[in-house]
Protein backbone atom coordinates (compact mmCIF):
# COMPACT_ATOMS: atom_id res chain seq x y z
CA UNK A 1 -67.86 11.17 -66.46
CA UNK A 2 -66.65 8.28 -64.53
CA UNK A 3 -63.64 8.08 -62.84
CA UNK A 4 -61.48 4.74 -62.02
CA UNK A 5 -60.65 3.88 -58.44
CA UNK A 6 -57.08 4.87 -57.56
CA UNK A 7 -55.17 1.76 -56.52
CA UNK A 8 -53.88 2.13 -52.80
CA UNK A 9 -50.33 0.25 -52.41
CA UNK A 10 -49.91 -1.24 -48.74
CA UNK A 11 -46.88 -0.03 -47.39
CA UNK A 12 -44.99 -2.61 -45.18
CA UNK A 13 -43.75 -1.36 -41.92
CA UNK A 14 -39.65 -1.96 -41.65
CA UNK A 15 -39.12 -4.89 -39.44
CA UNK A 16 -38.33 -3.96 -35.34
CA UNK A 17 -34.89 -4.86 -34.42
CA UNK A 18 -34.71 -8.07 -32.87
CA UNK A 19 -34.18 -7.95 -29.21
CA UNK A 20 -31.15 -9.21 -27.74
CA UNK A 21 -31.57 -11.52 -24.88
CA UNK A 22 -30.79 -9.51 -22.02
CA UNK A 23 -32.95 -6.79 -23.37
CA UNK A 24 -36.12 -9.16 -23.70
CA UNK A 25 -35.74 -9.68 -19.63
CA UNK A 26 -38.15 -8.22 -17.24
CA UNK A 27 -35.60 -6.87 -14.98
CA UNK A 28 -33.29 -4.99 -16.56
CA UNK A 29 -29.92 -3.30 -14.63
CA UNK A 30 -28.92 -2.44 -18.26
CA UNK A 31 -30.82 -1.55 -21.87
CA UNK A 32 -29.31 -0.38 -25.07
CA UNK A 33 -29.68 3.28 -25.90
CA UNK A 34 -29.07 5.25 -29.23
CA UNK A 35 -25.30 6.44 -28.40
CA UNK A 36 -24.75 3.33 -26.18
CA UNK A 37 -25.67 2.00 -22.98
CA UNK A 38 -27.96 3.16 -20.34
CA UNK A 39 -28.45 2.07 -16.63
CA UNK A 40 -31.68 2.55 -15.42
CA UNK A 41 -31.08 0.70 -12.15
CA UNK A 42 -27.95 2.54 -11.04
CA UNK A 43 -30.49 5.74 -10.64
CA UNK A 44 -32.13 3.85 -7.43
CA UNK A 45 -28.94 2.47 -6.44
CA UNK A 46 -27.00 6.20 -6.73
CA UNK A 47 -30.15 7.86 -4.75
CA UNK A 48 -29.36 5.07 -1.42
CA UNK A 49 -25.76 5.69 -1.64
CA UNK A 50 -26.26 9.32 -1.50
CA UNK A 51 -28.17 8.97 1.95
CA UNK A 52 -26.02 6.55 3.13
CA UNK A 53 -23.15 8.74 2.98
CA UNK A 54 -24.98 11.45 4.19
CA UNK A 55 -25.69 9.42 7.63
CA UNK A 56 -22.26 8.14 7.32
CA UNK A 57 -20.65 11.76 7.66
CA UNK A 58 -23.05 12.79 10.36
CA UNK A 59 -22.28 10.25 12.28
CA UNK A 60 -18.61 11.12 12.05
CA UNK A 61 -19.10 14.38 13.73
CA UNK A 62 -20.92 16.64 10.97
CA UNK A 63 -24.81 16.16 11.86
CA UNK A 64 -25.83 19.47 9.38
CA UNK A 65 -24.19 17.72 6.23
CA UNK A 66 -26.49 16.86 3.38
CA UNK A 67 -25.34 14.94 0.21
CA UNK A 68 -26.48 15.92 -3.75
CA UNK A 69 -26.38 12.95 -6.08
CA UNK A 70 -25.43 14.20 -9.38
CA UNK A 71 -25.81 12.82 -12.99
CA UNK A 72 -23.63 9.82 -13.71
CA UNK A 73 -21.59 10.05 -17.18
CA UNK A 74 -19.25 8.11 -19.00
CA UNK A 75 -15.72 8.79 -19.39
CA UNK A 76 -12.22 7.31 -19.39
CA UNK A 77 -10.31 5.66 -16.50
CA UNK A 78 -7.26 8.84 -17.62
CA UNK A 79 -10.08 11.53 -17.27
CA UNK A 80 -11.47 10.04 -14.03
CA UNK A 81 -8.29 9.72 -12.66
CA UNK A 82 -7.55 13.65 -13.56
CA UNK A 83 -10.25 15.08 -12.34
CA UNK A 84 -10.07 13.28 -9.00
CA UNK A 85 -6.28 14.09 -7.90
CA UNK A 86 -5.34 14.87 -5.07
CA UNK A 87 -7.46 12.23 -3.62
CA UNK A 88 -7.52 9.13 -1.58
CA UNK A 89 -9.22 6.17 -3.69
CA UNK A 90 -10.75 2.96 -2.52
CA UNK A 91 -10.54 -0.34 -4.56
CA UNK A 92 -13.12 -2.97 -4.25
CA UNK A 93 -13.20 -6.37 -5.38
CA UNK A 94 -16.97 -7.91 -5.20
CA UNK A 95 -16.98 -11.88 -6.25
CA UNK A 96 -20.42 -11.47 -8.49
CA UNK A 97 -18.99 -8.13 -10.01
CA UNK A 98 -16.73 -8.77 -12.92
CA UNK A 99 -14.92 -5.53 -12.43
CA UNK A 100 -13.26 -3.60 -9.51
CA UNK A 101 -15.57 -0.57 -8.11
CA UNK A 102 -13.50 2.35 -7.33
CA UNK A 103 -14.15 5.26 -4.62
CA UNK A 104 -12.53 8.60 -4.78
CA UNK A 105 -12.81 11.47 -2.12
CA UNK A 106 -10.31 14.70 -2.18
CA UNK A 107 -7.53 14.03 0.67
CA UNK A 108 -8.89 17.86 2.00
CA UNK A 109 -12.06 15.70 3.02
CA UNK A 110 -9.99 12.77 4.81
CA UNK A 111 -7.52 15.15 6.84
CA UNK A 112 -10.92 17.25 8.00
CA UNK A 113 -12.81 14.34 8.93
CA UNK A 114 -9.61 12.90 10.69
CA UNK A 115 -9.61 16.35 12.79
CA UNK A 116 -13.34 16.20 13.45
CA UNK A 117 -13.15 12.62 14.63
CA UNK A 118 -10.54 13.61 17.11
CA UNK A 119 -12.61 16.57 18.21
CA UNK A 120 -11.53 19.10 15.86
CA UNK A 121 -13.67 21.65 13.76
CA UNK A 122 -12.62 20.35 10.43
CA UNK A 123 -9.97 23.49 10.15
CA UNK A 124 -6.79 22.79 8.16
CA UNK A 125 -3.80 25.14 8.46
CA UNK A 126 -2.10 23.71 5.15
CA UNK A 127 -2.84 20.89 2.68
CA UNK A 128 -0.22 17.69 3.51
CA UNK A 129 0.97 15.29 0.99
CA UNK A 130 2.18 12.85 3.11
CA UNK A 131 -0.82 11.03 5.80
CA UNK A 132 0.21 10.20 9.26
CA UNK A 133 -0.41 6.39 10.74
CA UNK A 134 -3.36 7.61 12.14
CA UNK A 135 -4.52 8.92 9.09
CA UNK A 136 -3.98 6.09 7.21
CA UNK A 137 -5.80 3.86 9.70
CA UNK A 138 -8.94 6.39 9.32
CA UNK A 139 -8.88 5.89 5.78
CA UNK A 140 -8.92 2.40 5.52
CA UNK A 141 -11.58 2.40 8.43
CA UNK A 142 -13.57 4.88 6.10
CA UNK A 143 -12.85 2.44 3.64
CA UNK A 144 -14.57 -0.04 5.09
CA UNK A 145 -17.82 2.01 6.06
CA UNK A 146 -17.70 2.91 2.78
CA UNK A 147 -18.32 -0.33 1.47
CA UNK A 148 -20.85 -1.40 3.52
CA UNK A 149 -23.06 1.52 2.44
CA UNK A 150 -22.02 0.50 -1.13
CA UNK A 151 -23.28 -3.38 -0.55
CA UNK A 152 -26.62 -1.63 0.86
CA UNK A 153 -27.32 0.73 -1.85
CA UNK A 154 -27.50 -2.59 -4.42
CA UNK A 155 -29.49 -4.27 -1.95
CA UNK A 156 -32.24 -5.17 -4.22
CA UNK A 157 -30.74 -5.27 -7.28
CA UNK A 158 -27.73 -7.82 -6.81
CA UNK A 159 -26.39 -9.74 -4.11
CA UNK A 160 -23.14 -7.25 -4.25
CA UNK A 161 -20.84 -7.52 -1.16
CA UNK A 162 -17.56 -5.34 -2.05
CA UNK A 163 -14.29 -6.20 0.02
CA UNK A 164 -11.40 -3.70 0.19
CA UNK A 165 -8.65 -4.28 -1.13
CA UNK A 166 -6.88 -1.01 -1.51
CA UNK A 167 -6.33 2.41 -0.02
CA UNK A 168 -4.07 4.66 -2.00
CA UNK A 169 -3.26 8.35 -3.07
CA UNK A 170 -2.01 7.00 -6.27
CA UNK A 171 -3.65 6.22 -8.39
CA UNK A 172 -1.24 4.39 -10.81
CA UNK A 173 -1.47 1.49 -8.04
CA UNK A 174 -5.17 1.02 -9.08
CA UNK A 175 -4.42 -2.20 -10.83
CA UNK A 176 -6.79 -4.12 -13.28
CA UNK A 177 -7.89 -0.79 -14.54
CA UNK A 178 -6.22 0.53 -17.99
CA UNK A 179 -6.22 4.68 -19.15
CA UNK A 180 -8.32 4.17 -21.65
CA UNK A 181 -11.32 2.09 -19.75
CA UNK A 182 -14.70 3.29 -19.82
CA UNK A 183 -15.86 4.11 -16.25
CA UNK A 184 -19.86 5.15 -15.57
CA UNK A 185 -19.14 7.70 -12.99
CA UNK A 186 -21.52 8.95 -10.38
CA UNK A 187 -20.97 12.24 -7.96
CA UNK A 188 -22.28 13.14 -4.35
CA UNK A 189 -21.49 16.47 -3.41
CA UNK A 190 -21.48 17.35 0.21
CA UNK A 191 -23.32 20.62 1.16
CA UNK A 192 -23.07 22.48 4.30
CA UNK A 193 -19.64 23.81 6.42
CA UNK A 194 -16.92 22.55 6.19
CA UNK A 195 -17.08 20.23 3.59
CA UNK A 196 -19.70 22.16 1.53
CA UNK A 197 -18.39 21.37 -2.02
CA UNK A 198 -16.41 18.36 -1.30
CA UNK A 199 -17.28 15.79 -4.42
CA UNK A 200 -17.13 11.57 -3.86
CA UNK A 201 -16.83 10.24 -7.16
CA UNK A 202 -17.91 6.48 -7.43
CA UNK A 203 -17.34 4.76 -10.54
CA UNK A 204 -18.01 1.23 -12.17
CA UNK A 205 -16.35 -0.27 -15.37
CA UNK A 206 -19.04 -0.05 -18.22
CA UNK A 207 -17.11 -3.95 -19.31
CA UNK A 208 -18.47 -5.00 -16.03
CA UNK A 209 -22.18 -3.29 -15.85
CA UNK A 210 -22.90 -4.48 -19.07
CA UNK A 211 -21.70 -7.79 -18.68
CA UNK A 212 -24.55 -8.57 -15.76
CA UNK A 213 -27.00 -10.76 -17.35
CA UNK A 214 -30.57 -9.69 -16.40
CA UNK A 215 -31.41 -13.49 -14.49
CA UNK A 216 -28.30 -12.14 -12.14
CA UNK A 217 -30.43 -9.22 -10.43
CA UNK A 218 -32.70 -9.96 -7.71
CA UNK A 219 -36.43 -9.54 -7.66
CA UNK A 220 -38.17 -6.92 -6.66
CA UNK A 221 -38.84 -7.69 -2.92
CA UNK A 222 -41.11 -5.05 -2.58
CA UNK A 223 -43.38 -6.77 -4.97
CA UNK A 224 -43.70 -9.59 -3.23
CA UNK A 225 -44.63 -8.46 -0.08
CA UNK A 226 -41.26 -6.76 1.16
CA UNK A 227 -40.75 -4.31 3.95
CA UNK A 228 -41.67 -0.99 3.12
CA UNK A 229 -38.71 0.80 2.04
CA UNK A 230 -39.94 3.90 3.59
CA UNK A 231 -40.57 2.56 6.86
CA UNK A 232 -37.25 0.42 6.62
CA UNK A 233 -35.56 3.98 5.73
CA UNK A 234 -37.00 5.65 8.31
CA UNK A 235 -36.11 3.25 11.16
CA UNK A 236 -32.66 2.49 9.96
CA UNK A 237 -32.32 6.49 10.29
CA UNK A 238 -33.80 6.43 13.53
CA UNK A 239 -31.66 4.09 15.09
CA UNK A 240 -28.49 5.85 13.39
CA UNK A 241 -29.70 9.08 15.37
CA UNK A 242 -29.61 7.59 19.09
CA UNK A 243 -27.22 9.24 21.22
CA UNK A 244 -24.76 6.55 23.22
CA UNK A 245 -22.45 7.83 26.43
CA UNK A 246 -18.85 6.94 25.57
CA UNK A 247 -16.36 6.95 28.47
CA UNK A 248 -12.93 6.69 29.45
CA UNK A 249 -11.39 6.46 32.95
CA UNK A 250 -7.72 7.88 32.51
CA UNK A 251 -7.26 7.26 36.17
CA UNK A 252 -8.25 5.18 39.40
CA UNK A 253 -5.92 6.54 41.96
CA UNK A 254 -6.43 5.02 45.30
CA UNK A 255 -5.28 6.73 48.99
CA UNK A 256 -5.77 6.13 52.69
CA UNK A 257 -9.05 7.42 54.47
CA UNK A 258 -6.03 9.25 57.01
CA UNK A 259 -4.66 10.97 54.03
CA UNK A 260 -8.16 11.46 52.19
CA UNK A 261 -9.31 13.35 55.53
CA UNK A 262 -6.44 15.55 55.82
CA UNK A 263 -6.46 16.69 52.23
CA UNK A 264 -6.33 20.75 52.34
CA UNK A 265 -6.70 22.80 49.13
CA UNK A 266 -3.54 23.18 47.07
CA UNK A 267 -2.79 19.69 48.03
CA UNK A 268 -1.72 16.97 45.23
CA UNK A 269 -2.78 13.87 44.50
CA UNK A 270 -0.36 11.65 42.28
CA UNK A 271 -1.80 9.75 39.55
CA UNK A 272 -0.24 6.89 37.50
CA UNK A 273 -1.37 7.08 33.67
CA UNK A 274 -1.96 3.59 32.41
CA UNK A 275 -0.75 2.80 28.91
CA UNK A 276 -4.06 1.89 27.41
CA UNK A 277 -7.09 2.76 29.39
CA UNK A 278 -10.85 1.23 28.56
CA UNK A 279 -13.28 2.71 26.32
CA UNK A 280 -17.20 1.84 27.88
CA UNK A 281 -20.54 2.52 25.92
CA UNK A 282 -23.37 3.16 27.79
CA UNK A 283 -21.99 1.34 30.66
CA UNK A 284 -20.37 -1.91 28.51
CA UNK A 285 -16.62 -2.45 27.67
CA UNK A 286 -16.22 -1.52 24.47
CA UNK A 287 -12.72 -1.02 23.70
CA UNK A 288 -9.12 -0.10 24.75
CA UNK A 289 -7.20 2.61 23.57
CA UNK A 290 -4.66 4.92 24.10
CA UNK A 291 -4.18 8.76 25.60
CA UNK A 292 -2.80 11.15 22.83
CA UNK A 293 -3.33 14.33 21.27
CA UNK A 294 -4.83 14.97 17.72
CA UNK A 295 -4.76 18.47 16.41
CA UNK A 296 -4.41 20.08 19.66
CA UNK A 297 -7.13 18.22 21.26
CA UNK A 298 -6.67 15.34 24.16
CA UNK A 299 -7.89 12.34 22.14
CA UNK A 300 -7.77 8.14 22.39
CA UNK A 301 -6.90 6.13 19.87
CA UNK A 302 -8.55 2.79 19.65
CA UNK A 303 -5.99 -0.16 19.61
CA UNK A 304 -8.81 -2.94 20.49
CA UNK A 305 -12.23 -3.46 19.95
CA UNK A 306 -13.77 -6.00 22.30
CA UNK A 307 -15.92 -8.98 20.71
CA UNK A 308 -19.15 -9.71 22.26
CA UNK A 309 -20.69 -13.26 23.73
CA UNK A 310 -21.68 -13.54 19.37
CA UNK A 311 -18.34 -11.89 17.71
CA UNK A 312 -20.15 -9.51 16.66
C-alpha cells in the first residue's frame, strides 16, 4: 500500500512592525514599550544623581548620610504634587530640554539642614510654615547645588545645563505644568540620622523625554577613549573629602605695651564688634559676613563672596 506525500503549506511569518525613526537610532534615551514608554538612559543618569546628593548632604554637615535611588514611575503632575506637600520645590528651565525639571524635598529636610549648617544637630522643636530670610536664602542656595549635580548626572547623555528659576512651597506657582501632565518621577531616599527617611522626588515631563530625538544625546565618551568613570568618580570624591580651615576674626583690639604689662587677672579688655567681619580659607579671603545666632548657636552669615584674580 502506497501512501501520497502530505502537502506541507509554508506559513508566512506576520510582518515586524516598522521601526520608527528614533527607535532605529543607536543611542537611544527613549524606546517604546508595551504599556508605553521606557527610559533606559535615565537608569545611569538616576544612579549619578543619587551620589551626587549623597556628597552634596555630607558636605553640608551630615558625613554618615547615604542616598537609595528608587524605581522611577509615571504619574500625574496632581498626584506628584500630593504626595510631595509640605515641601519646598525647585523649577528648572534647561534651553535643550523642552520641558521644566522639577525638584521636591519635604520642608522638615530644609529647616534641619538650615540648623546643621549653622552648627545645629538637625533637631526641630516644631514644624514652621512660614521660612525665615535666612531660610529662604539656603533654599535657593540649595537650589542651585542642586542643579549643578543635576547638569552632572546627564553628563554623557545630553549637553543639559538647568538654570533656576523658582523656589517655592507652593506648588500652584509651578507654572507651565498642568494637573493632569504626565511626570516620570524618580526617588532618593536619605538613610542614616536625622534625615533617615527623608524622600527627594525629581521628576521630568514624559512630553519632554520623549520628544528628545536620539541624534540630540551625546556619544558615549567612554567609547572613545574617555576618562574612566571610575577613576573620575573616585577623584571627584576624593577631592570633595579634603578638610579646609575656615576662620573668622570677630576682633583685633589693639592697647599700649604700658597697659598690656600691667594687665592683672579680672581685668577687661574692651572690644569693638565690627559689622561684617572676614571669612578666610586656609589662609585666603574668602568672604565677609556677619555675627548672629542660628538656633542657639553663634553663627555668620555670608553677605559677600570674594571673586578671585579669574571670577571664579
Amino acid at each position: 500500500m502506497t501512501t501520497s506525500p502530505k502537502t506541507v503549506k509554508a506559513v508566512k511569518a506576520p510582518a515586524a512592525p516598522a521601526a520608527t525613526p528614533a527607535d532605529s537610532k543607536e543611542s537611544l534615551l527613549l524606546r517604546k514599550a508595551a504599556d508605553g514608554y521606557a527610559f533606559p538612559a535615565l537608569e545611569g543618569v538616576a544612579n549619578q544623581f543619587a551620589r551626587s546628593l549623597r556628597d552634596l548632604v555630607r558636605a553640608l554637615g551630615a558625613p554618615t548620610i547615604q542616598v537609595e535611588r528608587g524605581g522611577g514611575e509615571q504619574m500625574s503632575f496632581a498626584d506628584w504634587r500630593a504626595s510631595a506637600v509640605p515641601a519646598i520645590f525647585w523649577r528648572y528651565h534647561a534651553p535643550s530640554f523642552k520641558g521644566p525639571i522639577l525638584v521636591a524635598a519635604p520642608r522638615t529636610l530644609l529647616l534641619q539642614l538650615v540648623d546643621i549648617f549653622y552648627g545645629g544637630r538637625g533637631q526641630l522643636a516644631a514644624e514652621r510654615e512660614e521660612l525665615t530670610d535666612a531660610e529662604d536664602r539656603f533654599a535657593a542656595r540649595l537650589g542651585r547645588d542642586i542643579g549643578l549635580q543635576l547638569s552632572a548626572a546627564w553628563r554623557g547623555k545630553l549637553a543639559l545645563e538647568p538654570e533656576l528659576d523658582c523656589v517655592t512651597a507652593d506648588p500652584a506657582k509651578l507654572a507651565a505644568v498642568r494637573a493632569d501632565d504626565e511626570l516620570f518621577v524618580q526617588r532618593f531616599t536619605l538613610r542614616g540620622a536625622p534625615f533617615d527617611g527623608r524622600v527627594i522626588l525629581c521628576a521630568y515631563p514624559v512630553a519632554a523625554l520623549r520628544g528628545i530625538a536620539g541624534d540630540e544625546l551625546l556619544p558615549d565618551t567612554q567609547a572613545h577613549g574617555g576618562a574612566d568613570p571610575a577613576w573620575s568618580g573616585a577623584l571627584d570624591k576624593a577631592l570633595r573629602d579634603v578638610r579646609m580651615p575656615v576662620r573668622s576674626v570677630l576682633a583685633r583690639p589693639e592697647i599700649s605695651l604700658v597697659k598690656l604689662l600691667s594687665l592683672e587677672v579680672g581685668d577687661i579688655i574692651p572690644l569693638s564688634m565690627p559689622r561684617h567681619v572676614p571669612v578666610t580659607v586656609a589662609g585666603r579671603s574668602f568672604a565677609f559676613g556677619s555675627i548672629g545666632e542660628a538656633n542657639g548657636n553663634a553663627a555668620i552669615m555670608i553677605d559677600h563672596i570674594e571673586k578671585g584674580p579669574d571670577n571664579d
